[in-house]
C-alpha atoms as a PDB file:
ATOM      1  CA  UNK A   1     -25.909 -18.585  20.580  1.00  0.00           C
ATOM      2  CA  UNK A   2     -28.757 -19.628  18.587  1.00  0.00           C
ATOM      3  CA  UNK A   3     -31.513 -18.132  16.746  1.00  0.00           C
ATOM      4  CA  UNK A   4     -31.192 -15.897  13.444  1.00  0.00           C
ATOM      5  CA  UNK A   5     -27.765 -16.982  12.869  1.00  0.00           C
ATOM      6  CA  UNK A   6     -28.869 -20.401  12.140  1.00  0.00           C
ATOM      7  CA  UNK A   7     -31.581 -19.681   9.786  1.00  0.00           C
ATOM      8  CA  UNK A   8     -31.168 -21.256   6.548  1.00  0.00           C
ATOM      9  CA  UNK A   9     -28.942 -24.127   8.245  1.00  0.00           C
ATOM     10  CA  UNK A  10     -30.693 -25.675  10.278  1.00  0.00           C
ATOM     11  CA  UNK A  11     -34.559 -26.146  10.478  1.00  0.00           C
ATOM     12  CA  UNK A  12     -37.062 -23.785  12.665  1.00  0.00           C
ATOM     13  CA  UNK A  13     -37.642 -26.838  14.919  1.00  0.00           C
ATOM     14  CA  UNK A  14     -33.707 -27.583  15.263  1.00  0.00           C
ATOM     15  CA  UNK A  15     -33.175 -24.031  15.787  1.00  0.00           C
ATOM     16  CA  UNK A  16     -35.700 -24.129  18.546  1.00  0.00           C
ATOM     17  CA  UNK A  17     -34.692 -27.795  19.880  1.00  0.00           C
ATOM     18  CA  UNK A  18     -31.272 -26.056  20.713  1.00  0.00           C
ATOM     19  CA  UNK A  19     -32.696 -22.970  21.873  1.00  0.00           C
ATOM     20  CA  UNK A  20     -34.345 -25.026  24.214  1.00  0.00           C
ATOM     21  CA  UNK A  21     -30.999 -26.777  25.529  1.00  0.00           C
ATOM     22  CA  UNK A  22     -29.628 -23.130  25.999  1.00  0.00           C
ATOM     23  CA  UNK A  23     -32.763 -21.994  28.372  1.00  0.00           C
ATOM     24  CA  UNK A  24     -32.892 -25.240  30.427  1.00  0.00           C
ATOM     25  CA  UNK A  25     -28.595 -25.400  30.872  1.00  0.00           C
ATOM     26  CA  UNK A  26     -28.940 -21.416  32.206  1.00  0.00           C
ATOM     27  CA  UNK A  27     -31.960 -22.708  34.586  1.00  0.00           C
ATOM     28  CA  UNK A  28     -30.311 -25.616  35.920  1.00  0.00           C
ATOM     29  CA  UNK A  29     -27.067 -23.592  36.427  1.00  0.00           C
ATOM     30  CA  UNK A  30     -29.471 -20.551  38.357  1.00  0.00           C
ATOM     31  CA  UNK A  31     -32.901 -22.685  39.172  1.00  0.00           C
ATOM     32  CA  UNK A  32     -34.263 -19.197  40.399  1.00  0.00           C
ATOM     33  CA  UNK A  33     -33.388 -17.101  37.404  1.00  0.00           C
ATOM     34  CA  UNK A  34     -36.100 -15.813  34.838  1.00  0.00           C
ATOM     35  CA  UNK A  35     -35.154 -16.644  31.371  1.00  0.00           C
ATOM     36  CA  UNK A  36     -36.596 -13.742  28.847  1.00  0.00           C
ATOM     37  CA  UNK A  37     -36.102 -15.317  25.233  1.00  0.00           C
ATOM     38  CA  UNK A  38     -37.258 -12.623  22.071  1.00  0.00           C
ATOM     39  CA  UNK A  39     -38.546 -13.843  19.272  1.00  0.00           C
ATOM     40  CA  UNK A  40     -36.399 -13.410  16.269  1.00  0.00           C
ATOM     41  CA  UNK A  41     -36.546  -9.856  14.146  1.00  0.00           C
ATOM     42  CA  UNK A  42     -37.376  -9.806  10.926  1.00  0.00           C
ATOM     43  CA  UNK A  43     -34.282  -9.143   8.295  1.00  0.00           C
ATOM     44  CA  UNK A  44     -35.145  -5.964   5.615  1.00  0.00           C
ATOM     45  CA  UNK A  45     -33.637  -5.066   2.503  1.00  0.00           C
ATOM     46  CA  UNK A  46     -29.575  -3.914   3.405  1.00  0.00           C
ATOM     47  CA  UNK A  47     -29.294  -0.074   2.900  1.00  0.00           C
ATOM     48  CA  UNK A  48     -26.076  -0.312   1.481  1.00  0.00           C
ATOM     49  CA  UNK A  49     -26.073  -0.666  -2.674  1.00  0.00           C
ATOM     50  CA  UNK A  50     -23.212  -2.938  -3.082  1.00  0.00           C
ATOM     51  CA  UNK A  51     -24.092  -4.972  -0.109  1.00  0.00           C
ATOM     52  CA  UNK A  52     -28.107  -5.962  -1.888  1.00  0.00           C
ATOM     53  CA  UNK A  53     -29.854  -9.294  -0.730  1.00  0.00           C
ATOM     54  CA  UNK A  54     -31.656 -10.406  -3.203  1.00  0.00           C
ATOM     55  CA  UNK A  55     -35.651 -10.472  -2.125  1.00  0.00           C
ATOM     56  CA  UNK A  56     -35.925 -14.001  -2.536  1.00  0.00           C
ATOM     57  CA  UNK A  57     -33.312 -14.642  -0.022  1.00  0.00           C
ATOM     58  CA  UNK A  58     -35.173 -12.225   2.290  1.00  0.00           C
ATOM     59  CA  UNK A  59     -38.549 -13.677   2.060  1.00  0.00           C
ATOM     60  CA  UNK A  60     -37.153 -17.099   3.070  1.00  0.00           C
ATOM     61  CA  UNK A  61     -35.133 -15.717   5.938  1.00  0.00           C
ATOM     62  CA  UNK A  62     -38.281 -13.740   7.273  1.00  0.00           C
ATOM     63  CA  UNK A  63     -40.544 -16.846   6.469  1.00  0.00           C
ATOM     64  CA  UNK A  64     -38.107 -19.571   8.565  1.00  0.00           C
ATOM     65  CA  UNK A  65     -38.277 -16.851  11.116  1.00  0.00           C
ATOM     66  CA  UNK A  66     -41.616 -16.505  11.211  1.00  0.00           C
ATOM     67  CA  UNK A  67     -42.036 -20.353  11.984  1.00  0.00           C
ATOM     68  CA  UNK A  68     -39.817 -20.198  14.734  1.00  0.00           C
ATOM     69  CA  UNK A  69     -41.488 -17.817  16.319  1.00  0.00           C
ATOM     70  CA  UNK A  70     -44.876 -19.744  15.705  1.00  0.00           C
ATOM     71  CA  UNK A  71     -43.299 -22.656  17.232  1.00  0.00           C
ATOM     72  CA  UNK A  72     -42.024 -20.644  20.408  1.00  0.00           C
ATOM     73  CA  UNK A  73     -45.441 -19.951  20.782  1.00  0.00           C
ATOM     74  CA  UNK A  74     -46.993 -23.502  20.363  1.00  0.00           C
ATOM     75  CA  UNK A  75     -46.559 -24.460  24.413  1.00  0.00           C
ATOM     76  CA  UNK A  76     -43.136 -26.309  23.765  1.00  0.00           C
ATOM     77  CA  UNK A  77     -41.248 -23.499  26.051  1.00  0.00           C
ATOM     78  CA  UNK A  78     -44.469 -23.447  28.644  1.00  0.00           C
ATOM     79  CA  UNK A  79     -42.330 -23.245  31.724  1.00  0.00           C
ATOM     80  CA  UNK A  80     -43.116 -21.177  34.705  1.00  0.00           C
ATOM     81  CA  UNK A  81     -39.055 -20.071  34.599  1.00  0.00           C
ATOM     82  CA  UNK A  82     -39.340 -19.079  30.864  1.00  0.00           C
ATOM     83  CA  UNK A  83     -41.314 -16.081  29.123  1.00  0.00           C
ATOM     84  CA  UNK A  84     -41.486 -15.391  25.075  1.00  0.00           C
ATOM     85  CA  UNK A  85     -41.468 -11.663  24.516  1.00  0.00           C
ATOM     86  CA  UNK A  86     -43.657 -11.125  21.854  1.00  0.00           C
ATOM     87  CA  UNK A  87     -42.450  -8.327  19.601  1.00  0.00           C
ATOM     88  CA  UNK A  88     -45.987  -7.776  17.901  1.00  0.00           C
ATOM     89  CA  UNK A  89     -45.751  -4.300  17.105  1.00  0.00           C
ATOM     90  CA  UNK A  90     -42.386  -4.349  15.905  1.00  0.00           C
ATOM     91  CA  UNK A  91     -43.310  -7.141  13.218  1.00  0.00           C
ATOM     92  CA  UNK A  92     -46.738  -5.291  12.586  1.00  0.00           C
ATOM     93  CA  UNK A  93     -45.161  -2.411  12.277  1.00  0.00           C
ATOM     94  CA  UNK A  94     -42.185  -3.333   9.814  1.00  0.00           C
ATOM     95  CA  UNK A  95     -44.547  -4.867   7.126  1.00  0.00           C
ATOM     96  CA  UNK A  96     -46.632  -2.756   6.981  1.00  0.00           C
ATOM     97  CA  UNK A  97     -44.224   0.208   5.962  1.00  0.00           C
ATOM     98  CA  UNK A  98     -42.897  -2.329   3.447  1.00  0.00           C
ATOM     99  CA  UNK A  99     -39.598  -2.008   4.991  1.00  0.00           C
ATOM    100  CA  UNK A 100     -39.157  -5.554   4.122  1.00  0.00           C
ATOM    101  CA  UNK A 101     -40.933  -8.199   1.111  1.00  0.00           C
ATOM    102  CA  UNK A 102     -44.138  -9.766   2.756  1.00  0.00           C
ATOM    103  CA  UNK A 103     -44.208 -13.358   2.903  1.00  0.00           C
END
């Protein structure tokens, strides 16, 4: 899989270039099947003491995220086969209880 375990190795438009090999290998294997592909969470601060990120590491995490999911968005994965769910709220929603360092 690809996605938020590549973040911080490989650039948001690698991570998306093989996202993009994923989608179209599952619709030429199933031509009628309706690929759903979610946008990648933001990461917050770990709950466990010993187990800290530091919020530098965080911010860049959330930031490479955030330009994948701009670049989902950009018309690159415009296929009638293949929808981006949007998880709006759930970003809105996370920053603004500062769950996790703005960017």
């Amino acid at each position: 899989m690809t996605g938020a375990n590549d973040i911080g190795r490989k650039s948001p438009e690698q991570i998306l270039d093989d996202m993009l090999v994923i989608c179209e290998t599952v619709h030429h294997q199933s031509p009628s099947a309706r690929i759903l592909l979610s946008e990648i969470l933001p990461r917050g601060q770990n709950m466990f003491p010993k187990c800290a990120i530091s919020n530098y590491y965080l911010r860049k995490w959330n930031e490479d995220a955030t330009a994948v999911n701009k670049l989902m968005k950009n018309g690159r994965l415009n296929q009638e086969w293949l929808s981006v769910i949007e998880l709006t709220e759930f970003h809105d929603g996370i920053f603004k209880k500062n769950i996790i360092p703005t960017l």
